[in-house]
Protein backbone atom coordinates (compact mmCIF):
# COMPACT_ATOMS: atom_id res chain seq x y z
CA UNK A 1 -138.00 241.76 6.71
CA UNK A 2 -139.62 240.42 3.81
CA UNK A 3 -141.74 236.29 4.60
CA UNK A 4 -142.66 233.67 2.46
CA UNK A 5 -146.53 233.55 2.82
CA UNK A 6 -145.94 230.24 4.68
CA UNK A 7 -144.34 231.76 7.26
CA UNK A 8 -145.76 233.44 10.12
CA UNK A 9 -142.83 234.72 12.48
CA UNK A 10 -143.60 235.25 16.78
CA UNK A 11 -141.09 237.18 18.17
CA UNK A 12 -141.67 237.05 22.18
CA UNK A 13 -138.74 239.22 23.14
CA UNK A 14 -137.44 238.32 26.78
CA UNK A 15 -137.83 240.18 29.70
CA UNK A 16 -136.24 238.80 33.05
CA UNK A 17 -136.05 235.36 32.72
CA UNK A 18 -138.56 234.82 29.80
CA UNK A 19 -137.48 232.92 27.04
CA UNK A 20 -138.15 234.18 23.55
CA UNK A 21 -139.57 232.00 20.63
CA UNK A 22 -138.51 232.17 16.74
CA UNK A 23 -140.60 230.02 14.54
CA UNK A 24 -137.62 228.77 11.87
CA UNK A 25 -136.31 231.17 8.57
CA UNK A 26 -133.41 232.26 7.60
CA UNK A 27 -131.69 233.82 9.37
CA UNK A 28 -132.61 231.68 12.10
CA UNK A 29 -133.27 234.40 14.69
CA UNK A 30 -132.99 237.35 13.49
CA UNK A 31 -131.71 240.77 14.83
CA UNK A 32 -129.40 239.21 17.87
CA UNK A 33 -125.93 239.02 16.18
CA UNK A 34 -126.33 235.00 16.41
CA UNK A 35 -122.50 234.01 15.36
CA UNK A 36 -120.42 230.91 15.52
CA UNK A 37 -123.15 228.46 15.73
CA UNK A 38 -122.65 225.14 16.92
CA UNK A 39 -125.91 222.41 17.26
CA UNK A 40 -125.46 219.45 18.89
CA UNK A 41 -128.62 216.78 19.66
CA UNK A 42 -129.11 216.06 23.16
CA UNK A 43 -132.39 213.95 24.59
CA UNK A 44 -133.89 214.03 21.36
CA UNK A 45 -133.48 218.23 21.08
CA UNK A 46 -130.94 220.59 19.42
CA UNK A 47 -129.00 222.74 21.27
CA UNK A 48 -127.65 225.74 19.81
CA UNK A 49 -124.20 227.46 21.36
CA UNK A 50 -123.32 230.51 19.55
CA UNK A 51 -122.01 233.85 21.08
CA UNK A 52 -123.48 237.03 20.18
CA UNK A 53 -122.23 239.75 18.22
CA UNK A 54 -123.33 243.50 19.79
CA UNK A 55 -126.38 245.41 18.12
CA UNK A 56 -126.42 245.40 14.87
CA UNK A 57 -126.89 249.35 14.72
CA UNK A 58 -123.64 249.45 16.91
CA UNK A 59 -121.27 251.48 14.81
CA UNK A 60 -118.26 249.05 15.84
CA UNK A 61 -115.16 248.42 14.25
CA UNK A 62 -113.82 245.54 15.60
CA UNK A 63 -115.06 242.66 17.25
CA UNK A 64 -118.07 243.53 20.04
CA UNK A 65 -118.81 240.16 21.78
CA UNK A 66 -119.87 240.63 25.33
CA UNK A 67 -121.61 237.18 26.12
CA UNK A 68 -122.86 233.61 25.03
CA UNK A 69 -126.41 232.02 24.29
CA UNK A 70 -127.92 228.84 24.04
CA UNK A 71 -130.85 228.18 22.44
CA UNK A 72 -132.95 224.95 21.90
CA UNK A 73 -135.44 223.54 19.70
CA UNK A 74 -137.20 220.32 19.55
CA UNK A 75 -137.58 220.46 15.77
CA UNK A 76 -135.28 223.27 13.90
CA UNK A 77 -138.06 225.60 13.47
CA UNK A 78 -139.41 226.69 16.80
CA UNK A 79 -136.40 228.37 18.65
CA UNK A 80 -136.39 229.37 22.19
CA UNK A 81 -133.48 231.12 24.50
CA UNK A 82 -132.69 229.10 27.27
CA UNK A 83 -129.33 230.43 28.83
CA UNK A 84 -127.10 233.77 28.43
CA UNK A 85 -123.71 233.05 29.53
CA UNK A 86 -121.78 236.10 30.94
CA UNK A 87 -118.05 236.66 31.04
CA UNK A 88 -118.04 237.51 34.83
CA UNK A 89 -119.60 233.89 35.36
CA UNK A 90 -116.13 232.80 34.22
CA UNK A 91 -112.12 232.63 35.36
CA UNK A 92 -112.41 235.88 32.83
CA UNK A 93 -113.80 237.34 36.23
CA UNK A 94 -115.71 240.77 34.34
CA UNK A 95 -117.31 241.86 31.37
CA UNK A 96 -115.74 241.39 28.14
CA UNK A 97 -116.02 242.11 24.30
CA UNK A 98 -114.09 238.80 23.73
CA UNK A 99 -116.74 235.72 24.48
CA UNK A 100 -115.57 234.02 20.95
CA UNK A 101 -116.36 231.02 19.48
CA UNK A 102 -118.03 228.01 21.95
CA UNK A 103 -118.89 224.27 21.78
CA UNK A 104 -120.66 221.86 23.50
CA UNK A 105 -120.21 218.23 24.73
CA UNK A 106 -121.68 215.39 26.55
CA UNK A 107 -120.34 212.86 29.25
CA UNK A 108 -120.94 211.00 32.56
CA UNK A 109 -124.66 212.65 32.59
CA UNK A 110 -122.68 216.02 32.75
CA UNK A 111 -122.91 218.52 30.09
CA UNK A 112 -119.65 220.64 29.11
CA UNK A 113 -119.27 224.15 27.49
CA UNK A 114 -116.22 225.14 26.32
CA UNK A 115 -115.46 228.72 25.20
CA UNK A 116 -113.07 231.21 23.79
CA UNK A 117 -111.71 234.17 26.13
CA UNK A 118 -110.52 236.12 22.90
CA UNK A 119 -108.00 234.48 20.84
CA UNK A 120 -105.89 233.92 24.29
CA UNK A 121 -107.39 230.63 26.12
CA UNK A 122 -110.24 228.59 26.14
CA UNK A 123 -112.09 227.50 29.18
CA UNK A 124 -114.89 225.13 30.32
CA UNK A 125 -118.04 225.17 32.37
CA UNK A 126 -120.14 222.27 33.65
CA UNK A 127 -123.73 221.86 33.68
CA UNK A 128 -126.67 219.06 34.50
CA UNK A 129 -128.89 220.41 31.81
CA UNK A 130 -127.49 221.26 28.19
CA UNK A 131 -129.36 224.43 28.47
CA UNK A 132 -127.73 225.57 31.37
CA UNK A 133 -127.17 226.86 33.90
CA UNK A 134 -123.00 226.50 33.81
CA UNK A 135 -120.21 226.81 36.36
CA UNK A 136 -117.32 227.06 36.09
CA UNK A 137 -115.49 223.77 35.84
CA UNK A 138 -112.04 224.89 36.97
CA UNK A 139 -111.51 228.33 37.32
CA UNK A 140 -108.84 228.81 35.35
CA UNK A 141 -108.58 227.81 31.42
CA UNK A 142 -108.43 224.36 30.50
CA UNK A 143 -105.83 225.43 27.29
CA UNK A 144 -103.33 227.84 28.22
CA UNK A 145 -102.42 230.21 26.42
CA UNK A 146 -98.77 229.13 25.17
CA UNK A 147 -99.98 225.89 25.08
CA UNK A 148 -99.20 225.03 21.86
CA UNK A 149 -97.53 226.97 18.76
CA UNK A 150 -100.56 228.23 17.85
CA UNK A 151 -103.22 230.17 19.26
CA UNK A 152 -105.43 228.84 22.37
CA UNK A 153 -109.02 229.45 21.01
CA UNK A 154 -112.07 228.57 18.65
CA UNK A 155 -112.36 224.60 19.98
CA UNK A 156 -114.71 222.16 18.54
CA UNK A 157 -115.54 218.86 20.27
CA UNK A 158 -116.07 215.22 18.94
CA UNK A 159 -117.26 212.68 20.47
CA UNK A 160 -116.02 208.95 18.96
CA UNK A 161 -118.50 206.35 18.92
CA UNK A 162 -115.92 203.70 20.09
CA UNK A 163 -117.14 201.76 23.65
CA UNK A 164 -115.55 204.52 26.03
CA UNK A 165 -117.28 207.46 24.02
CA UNK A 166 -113.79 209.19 23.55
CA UNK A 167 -113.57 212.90 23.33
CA UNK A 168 -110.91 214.86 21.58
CA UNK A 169 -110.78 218.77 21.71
CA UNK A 170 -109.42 220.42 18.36
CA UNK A 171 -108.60 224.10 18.20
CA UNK A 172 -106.32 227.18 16.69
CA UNK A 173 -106.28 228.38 13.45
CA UNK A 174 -104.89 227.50 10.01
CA UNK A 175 -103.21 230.02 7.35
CA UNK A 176 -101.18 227.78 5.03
CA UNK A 177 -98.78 230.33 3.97
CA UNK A 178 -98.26 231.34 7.69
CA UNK A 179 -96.23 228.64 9.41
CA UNK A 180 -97.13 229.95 12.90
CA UNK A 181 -100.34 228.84 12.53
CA UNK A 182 -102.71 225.36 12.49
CA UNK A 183 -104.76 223.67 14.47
CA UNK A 184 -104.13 221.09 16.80
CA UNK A 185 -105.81 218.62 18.08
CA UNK A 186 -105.76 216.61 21.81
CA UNK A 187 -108.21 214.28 24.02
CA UNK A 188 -109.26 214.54 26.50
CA UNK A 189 -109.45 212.78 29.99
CA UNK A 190 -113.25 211.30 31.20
CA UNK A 191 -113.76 213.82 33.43
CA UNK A 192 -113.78 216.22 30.23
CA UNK A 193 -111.89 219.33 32.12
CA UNK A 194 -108.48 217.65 31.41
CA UNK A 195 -105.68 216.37 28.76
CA UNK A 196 -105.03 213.05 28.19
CA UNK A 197 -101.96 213.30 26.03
CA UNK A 198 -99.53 216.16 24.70
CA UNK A 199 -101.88 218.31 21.76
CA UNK A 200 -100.79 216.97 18.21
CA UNK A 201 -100.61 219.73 15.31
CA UNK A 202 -103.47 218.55 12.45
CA UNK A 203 -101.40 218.20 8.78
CA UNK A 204 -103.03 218.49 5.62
CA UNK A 205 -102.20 217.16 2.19
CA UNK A 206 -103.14 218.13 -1.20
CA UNK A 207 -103.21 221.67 -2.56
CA UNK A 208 -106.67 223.18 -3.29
CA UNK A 209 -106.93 226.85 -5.05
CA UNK A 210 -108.90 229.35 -2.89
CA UNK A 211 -108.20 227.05 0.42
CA UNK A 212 -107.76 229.18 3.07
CA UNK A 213 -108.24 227.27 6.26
CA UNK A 214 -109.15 229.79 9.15
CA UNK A 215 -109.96 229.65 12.71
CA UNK A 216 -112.87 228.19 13.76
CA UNK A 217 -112.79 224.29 12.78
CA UNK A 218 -115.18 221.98 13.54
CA UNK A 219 -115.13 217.75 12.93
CA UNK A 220 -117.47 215.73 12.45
CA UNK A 221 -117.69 212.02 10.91
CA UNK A 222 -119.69 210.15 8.16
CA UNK A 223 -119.60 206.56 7.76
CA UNK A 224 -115.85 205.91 8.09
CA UNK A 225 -114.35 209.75 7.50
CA UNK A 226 -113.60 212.28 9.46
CA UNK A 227 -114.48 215.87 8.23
CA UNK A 228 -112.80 218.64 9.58
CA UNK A 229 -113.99 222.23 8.24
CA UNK A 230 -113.39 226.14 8.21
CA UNK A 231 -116.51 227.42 7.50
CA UNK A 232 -117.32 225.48 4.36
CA UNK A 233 -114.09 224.85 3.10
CA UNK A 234 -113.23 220.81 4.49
CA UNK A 235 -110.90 218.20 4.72
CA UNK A 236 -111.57 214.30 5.10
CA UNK A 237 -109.58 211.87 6.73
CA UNK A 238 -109.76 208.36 7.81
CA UNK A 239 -108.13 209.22 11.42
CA UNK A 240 -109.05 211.36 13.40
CA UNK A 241 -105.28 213.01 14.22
CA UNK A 242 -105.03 213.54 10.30
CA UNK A 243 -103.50 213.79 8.10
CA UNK A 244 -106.62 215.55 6.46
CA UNK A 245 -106.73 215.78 2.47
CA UNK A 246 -108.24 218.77 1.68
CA UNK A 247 -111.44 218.41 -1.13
CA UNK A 248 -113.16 221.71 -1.38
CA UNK A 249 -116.56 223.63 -0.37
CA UNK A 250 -119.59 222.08 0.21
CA UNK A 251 -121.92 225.37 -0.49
CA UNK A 252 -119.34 225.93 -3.63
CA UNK A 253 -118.26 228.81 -1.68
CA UNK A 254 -121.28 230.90 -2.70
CA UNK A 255 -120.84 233.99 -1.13
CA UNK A 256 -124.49 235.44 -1.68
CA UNK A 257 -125.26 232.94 1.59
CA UNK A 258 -122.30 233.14 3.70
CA UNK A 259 -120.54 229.75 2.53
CA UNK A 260 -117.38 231.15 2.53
CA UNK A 261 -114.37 230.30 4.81
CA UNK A 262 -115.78 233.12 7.50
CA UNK A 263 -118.89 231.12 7.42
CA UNK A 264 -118.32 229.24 10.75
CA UNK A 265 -120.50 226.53 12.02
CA UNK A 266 -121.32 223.03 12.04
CA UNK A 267 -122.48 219.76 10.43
CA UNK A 268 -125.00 217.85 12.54
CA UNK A 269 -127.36 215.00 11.64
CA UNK A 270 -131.07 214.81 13.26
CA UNK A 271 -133.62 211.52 12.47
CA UNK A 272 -131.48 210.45 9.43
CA UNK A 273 -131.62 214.10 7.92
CA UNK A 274 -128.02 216.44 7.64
CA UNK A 275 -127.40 220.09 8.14
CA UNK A 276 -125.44 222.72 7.75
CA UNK A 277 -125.59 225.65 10.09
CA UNK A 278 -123.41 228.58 10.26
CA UNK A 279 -122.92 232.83 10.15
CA UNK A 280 -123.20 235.48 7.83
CA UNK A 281 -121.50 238.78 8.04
CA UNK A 282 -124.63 241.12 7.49
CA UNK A 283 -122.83 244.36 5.58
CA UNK A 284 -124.53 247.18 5.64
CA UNK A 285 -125.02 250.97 7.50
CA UNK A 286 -121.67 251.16 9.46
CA UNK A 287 -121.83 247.94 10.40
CA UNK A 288 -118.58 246.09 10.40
CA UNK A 289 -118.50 243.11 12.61
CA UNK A 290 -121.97 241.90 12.89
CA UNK A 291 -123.23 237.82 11.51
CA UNK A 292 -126.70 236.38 11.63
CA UNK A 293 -126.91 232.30 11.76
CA UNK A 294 -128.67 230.22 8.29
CA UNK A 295 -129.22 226.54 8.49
CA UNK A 296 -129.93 224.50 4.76
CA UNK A 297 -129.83 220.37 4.47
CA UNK A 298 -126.90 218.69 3.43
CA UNK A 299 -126.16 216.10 1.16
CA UNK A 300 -123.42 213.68 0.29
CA UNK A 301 -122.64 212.47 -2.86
CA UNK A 302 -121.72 208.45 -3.68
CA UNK A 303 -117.99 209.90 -2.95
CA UNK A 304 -118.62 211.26 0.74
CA UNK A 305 -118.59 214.60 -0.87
CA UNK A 306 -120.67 217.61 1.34
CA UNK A 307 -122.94 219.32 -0.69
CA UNK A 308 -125.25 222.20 0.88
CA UNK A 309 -128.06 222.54 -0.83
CA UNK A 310 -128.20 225.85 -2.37
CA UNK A 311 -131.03 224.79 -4.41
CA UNK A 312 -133.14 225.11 -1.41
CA UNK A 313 -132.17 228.05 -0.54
CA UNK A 314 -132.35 230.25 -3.55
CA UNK A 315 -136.15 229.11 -3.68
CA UNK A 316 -137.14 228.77 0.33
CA UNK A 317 -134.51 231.27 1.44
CA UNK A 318 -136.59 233.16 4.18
CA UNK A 319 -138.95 230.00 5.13
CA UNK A 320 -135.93 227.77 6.45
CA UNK A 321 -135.70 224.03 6.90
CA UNK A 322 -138.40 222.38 8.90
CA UNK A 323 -141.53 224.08 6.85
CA UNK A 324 -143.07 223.75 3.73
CA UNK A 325 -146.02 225.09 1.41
CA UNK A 326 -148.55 223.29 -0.46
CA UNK A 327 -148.56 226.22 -3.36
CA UNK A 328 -144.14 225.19 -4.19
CA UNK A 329 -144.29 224.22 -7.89
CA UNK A 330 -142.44 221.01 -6.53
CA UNK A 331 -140.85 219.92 -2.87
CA UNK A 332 -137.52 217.82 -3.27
CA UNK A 333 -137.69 214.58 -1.22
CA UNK A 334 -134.36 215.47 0.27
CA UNK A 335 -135.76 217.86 1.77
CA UNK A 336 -137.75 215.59 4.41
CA UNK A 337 -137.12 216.22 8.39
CA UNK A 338 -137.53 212.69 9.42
CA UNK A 339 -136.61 208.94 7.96
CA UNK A 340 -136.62 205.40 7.96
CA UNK A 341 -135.50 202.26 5.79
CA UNK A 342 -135.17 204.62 3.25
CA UNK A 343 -131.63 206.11 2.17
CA UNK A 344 -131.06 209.99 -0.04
CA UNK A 345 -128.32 208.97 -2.73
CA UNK A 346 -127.61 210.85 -5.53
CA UNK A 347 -129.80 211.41 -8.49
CA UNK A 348 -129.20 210.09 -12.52
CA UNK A 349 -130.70 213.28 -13.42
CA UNK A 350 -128.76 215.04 -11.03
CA UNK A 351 -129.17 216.55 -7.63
CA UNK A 352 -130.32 214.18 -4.79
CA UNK A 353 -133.32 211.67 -4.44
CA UNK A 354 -134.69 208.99 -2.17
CA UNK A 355 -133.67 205.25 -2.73
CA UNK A 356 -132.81 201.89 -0.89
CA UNK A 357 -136.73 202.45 -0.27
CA UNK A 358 -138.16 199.39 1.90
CA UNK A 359 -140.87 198.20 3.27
CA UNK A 360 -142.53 199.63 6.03
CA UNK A 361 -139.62 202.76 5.74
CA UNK A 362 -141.40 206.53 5.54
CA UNK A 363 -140.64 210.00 5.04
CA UNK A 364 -141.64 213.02 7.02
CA UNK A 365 -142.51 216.47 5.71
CA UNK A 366 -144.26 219.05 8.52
CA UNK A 367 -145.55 221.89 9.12
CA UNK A 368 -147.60 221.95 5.28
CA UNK A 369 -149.18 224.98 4.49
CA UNK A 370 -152.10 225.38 2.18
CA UNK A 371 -152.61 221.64 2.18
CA UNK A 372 -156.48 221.71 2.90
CA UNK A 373 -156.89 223.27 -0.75
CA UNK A 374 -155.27 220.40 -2.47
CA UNK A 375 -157.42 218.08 -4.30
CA UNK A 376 -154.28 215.31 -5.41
CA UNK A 377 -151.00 214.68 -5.06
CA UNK A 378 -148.35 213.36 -7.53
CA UNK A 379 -144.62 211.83 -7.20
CA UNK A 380 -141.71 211.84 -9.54
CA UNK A 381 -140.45 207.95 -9.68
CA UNK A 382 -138.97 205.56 -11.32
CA UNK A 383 -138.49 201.12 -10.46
CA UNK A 384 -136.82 198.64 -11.66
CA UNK A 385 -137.89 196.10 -9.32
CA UNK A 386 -139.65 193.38 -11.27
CA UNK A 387 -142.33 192.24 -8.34
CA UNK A 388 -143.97 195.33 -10.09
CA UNK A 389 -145.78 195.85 -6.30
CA UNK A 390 -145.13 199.34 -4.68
CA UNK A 391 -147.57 202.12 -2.74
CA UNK A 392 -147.15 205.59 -1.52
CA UNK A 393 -149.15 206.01 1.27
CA UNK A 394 -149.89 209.37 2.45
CA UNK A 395 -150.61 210.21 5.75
CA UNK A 396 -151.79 212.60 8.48
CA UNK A 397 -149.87 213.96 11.29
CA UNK A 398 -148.06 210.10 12.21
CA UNK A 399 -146.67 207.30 10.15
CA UNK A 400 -149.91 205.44 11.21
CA UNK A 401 -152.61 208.31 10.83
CA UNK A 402 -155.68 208.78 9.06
CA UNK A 403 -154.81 207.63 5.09
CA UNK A 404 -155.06 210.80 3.05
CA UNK A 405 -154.49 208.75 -0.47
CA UNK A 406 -152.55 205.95 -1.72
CA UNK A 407 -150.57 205.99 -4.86
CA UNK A 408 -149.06 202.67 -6.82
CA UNK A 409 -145.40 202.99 -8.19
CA UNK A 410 -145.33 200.98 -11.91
CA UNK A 411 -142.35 199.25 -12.80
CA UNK A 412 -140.52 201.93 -15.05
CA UNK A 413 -137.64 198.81 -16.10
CA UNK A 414 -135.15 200.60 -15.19
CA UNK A 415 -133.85 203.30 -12.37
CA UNK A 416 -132.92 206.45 -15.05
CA UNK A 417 -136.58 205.87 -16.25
CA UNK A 418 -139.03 208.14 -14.03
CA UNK A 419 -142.67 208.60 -14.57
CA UNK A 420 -145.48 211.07 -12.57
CA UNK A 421 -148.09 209.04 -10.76
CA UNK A 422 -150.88 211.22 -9.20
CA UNK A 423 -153.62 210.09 -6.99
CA UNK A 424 -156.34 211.33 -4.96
CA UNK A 425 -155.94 213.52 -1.38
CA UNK A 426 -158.45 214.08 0.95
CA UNK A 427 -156.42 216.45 3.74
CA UNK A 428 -158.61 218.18 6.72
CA UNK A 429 -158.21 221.97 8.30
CA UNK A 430 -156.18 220.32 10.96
CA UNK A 431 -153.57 217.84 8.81
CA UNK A 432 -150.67 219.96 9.13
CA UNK A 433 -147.98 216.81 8.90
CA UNK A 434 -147.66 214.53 6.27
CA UNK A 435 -146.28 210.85 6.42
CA UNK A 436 -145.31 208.62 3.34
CA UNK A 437 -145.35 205.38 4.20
CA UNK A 438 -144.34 203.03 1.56
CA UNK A 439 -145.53 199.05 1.33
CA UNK A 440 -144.08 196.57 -1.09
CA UNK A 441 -143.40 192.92 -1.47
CA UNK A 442 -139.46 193.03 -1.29
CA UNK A 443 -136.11 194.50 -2.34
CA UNK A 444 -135.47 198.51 -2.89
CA UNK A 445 -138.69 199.27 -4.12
CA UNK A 446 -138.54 202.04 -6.05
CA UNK A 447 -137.14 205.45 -5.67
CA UNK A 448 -138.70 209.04 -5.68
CA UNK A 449 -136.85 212.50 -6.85
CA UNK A 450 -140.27 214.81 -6.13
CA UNK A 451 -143.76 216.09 -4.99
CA UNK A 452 -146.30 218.03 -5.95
CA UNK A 453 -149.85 219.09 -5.12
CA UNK A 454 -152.82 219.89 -7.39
């Protein structure tokens, strides 16, 4: 596999109980059939719950998925196995091709895995950690098959940020032109291996060409809307039973990634940053039924719109989210891992920037590569706040580090007029982080659509 020259990749393949470590790209570990992602933050780490489609020089035909993984991370870019979930640990009782589609969820210091046997039930195990290891929670599945008018399978879990920290379990599939199919949607009890009501079938409104709502949905919320998603295709709604109006794709269904409706996954946000992760079909040899998991940052426009940003990964494909290079013609400040007083909105030029920029707020940008060789640094900006008082401050490896060079914004008079302010760097061997830290008077100070070294 071809690597940016940024990238160095460790593979540490497991054997026994080792764990093995990834260092971030696209796909996010390659060669294990990582499908049906899900990430979910828990004590300040992602989580990854995925199952795992058979060797990809398996000559299968039809769906080989004999067990379940989690993996964790404490930054999206160094990935590490932590627990392989087998069917026989289950109600399913022996080994199985049909460990589909899992999620994860928190409650009551208890950690909860819920997972597809097939397309027939869904079950749930119960852990201490959120890596594992699981039991069984009740030995049986927690949605029967027959349950509803749909089929039992595929759940995603959401958490509402309401005082009890309600839970609701969604799940099925949706084929608009089939009537014996959509998803439905229930809570659950607080002990999280129960139903607190009767499920409710999800509706949707509007009419969308090229919507094809599948199985696998996921929700998740932004401000006040709820987004509820096939792969990339979503719906929003301002409750969380629905009705859901559908609006479209957020990767503009680009099929050269994956952002398709088979593209199943999540949308998670980490230290004020989104993402998008989800699978790939990988075509190729005989291979049939095999999908490797990509992760880009997400954006949303003034609207609530999701937009992936394909940008990013037409030019930083194979280096993935998380890491960075020095050499880049220019690095997008959208593209920063970690955030504070500071807001990403869109851009008058287009595309996404930083504004609502404040005093004392910063950006975060690690893992730099080939920053020792840079001389200067310049930013992309624009201000129309009259105090006319505004600084860039870059710095090493924390928000309070060494001061690597210190740039003043000018007023510009207005926000659609940008200007390139460059000043002086003076990086080490060992600054491999960089901080900008911005200082001003008052009010939004200015805003900031791009970087570059020199």
């Amino acid at each position: 596999m071809k690597a940016s020259n940024s990238l160095i990749l460790f593979i540490l393949f497991a054997i026994g109980n080792n764990t093995s470590l990834i260092i971030a790209q696209n796909p996010l570990v390659p060669n294990v059939g990582m499908a049906d992602p899900h990430i979910h933050i828990f004590n300040n780490k992602a989580y990854l719950y995925a199952t795992k489609d058979k060797d990809s020089l398996s000559t299968s035909r039809t769906w080989n998925m004999p067990e379940w993984q989690i993996w964790s991370s404490p930054d999206l870019t160094n990935w590490s196995l932590e627990t392989t979930i087998k069917p026989e640990e289950t109600y399913i009782g022996e080994p199985s091709i049909r460990c589909w589609a899992p999620d994860a969820a928190y409650k009551n210091n208890f950690y909860y895995f819920y997972f597809s046997n097939g397309s027939l039930n869904t079950g749930v195990m119960k852990s201490s950690s959120p890596g594992g290891p699981f039991v069984d929670a009740l030995g049986k599945p927690l949605l029967e098959a027959d349950l509803t008018g749909t089929d039992e399978y595929d759940p995603t879990l959401f958490t509402e940020d309401d005082a009890n920290l309600t839970t609701y379990i969604a799940f099925g599939r949706n084929r608009m032109d089939e009537t014996r199919y959509f998803y439905s949607i229930v809570k659950l009890n607080d002990d999280m291996i129960s139903l607190a009501e009767e499920p409710k079938e999800i509706i949707f409104l509007g009419t969308l060409n090229g919507y094809r709502g599948y199985d696998k949905p996921t929700i998740h919320k932004y401000k006040h809307l709820y987004y509820l998603s096939s792969g990339s295709w979503y719906a929003t709604s301002t409750n969380i039973y629905g009705p859901y109006t559908m609006i479209g794709n957020s990767g503009n269904n680009n099929e050269k990634y994956g952002l398709t409706r088979q593209g199943h996954g999540n949308y998670f946000e980490w230290r004020n940053q989104w993402f998008h992760v989800w699978c790939q079909f990988i075509w190729g040899r005989e291979v049939a039924w095999y999908r490797e998991s990509k992760m880009t940052y997400l954006h949303y426009k003034n609207n609530g719109d999701m937009v992936d940003d394909v940008n990013f990964l037409e030019k930083h494909y194979e280096t993935g989210v998380g890491q960075y290079d020095a050499n880049w013609d220019k690095i997008e400040t959208e593209w920063y891992m970690g955030a504070e007083n500071v807001m990403k909105l869109e851009c008058p030029n287009g595309g996404f920037e930083i504004q609502q920029i404040f005093n004392n707020g910063h950006l975060f940008f690690p893992n730099m590569a080939n920053l020792s060789t840079k001389s200067s640094i310049t930013f992309h900006v624009s201000s129309a706040n009259e105090a006319k008082e505004g600084t860039i401050e870059v710095r090493a490896n924390s928000k309070d580090g060494k001061l690597l060079g210190s740039c003043e914004v000018p007023y510009t008079r207005n926000w659609t007029v940008y200007t390139d302010i460059t000043c002086e760097l003076s990086p080490s061997e060992n600054t491999k982080d960089l901080y900008f830290v911005f200082k001003g008077r008052s009010g939004n100070l200015f805003h900031i659509d791009w970087f570059s070294f020199n």
